[in-house]
C-alpha atoms as a PDB file:
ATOM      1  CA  UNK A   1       8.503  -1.104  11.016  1.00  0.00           C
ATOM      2  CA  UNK A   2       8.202  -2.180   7.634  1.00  0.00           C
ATOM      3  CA  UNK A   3       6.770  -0.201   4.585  1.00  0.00           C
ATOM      4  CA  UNK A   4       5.035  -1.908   1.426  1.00  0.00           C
ATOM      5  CA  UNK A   5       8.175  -0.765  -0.500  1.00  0.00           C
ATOM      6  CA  UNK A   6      10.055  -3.317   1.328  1.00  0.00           C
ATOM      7  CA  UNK A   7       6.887  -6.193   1.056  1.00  0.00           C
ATOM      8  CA  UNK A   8       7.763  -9.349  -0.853  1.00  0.00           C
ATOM      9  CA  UNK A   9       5.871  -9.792  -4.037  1.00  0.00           C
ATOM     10  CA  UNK A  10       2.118 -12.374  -3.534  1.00  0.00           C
ATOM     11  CA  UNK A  11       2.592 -12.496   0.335  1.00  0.00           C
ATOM     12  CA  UNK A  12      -0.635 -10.547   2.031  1.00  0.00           C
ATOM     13  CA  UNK A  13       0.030  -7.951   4.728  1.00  0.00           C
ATOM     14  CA  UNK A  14      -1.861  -6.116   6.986  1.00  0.00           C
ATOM     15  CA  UNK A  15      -1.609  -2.242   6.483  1.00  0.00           C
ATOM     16  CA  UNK A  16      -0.760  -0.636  10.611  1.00  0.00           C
ATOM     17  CA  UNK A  17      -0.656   3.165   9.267  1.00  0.00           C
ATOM     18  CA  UNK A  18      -0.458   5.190   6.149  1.00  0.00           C
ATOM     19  CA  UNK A  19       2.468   8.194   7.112  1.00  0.00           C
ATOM     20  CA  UNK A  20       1.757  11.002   4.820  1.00  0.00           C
ATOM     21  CA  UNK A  21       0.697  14.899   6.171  1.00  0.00           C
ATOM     22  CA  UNK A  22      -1.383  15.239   2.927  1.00  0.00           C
ATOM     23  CA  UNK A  23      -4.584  14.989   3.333  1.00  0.00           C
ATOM     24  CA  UNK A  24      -6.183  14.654  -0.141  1.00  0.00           C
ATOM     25  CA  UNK A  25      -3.786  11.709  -0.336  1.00  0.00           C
ATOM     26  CA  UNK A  26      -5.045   9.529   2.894  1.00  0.00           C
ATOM     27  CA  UNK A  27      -8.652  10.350   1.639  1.00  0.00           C
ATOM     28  CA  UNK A  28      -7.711   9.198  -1.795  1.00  0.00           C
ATOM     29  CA  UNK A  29      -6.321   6.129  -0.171  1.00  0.00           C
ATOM     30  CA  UNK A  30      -9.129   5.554   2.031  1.00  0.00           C
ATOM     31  CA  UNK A  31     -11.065   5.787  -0.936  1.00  0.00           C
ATOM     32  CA  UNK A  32      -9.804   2.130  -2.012  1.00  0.00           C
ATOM     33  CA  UNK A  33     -10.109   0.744   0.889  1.00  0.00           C
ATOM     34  CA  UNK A  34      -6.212   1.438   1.782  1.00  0.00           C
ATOM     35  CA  UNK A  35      -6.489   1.982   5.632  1.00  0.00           C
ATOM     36  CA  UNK A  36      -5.541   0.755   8.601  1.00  0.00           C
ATOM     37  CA  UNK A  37      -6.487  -3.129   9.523  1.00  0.00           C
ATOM     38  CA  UNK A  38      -6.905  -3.710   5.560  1.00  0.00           C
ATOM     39  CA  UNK A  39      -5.193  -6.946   3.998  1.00  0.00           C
ATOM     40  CA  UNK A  40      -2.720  -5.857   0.529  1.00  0.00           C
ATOM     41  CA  UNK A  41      -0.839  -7.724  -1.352  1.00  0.00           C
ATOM     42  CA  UNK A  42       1.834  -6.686  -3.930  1.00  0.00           C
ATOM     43  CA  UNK A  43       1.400  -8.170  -7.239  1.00  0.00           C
ATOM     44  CA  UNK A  44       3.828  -7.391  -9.247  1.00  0.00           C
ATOM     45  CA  UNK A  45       7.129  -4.560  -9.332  1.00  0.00           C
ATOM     46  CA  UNK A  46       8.062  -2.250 -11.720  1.00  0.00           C
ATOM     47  CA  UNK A  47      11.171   0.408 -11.756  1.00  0.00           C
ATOM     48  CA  UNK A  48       9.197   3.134  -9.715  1.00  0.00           C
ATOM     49  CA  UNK A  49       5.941   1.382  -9.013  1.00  0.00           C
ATOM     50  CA  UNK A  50       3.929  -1.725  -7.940  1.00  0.00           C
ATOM     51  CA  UNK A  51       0.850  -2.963  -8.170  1.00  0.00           C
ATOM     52  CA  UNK A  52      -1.087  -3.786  -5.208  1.00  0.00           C
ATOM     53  CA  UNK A  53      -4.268  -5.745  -4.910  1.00  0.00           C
ATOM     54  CA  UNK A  54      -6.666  -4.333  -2.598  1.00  0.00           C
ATOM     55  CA  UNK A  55     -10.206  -5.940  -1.491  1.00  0.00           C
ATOM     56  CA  UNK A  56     -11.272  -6.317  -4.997  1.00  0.00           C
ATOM     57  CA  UNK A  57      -9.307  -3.970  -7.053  1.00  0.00           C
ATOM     58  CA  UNK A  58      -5.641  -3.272  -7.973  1.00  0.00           C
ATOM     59  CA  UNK A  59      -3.789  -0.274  -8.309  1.00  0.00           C
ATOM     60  CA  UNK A  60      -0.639   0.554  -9.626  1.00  0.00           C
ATOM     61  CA  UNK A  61       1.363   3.270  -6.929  1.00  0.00           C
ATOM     62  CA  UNK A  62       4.330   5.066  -7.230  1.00  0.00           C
ATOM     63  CA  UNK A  63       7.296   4.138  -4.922  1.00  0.00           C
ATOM     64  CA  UNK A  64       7.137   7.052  -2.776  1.00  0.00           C
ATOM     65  CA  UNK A  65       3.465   6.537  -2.223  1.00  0.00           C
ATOM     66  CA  UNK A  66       4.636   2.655  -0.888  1.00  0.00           C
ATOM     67  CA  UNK A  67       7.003   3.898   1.655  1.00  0.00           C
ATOM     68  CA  UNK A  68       4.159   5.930   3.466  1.00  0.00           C
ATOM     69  CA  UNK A  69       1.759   2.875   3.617  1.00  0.00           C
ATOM     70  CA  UNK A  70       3.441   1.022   6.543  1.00  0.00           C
ATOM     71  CA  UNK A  71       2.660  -3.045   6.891  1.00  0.00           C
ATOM     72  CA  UNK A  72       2.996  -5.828   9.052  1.00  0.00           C
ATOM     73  CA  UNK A  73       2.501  -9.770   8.562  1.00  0.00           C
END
């Protein structure tokens, strides 16, 4: 299983499952349109965070936050 901290930066990916037992934080994600089925792409990297395009917005998320959304493509 791969996470989004691991995705390669401009390739799109298909979120599988966001892994988190906080539930403010899967609504918050689900909010953005972060869910299961979902295309995401990383855009760019920085020490700690990335920035991930989502439908038609992007968001900047911490590294810890990355490893819970898990990805495949």
């Amino acid at each position: 299983m791969m996470t989004l901290a691991q995705a390669q930066e401009g390739k799109e990916y298909i979120i599988q499952a966001i892994r988190t037992d906080d539930e403010d934080l899967e609504s918050f994600l689900f909010s953005l349109g972060c869910y299961s089925g979902e295309p995401i792409t990383v855009v760019s990297r920085r020490r700690g965070s990335c920035t991930v395009s989502i439908k038609d917005g992007r968001y900047s998320i911490d590294n810890l936050l990355a490893e819970a959304i898990e990805i495949f493509g």
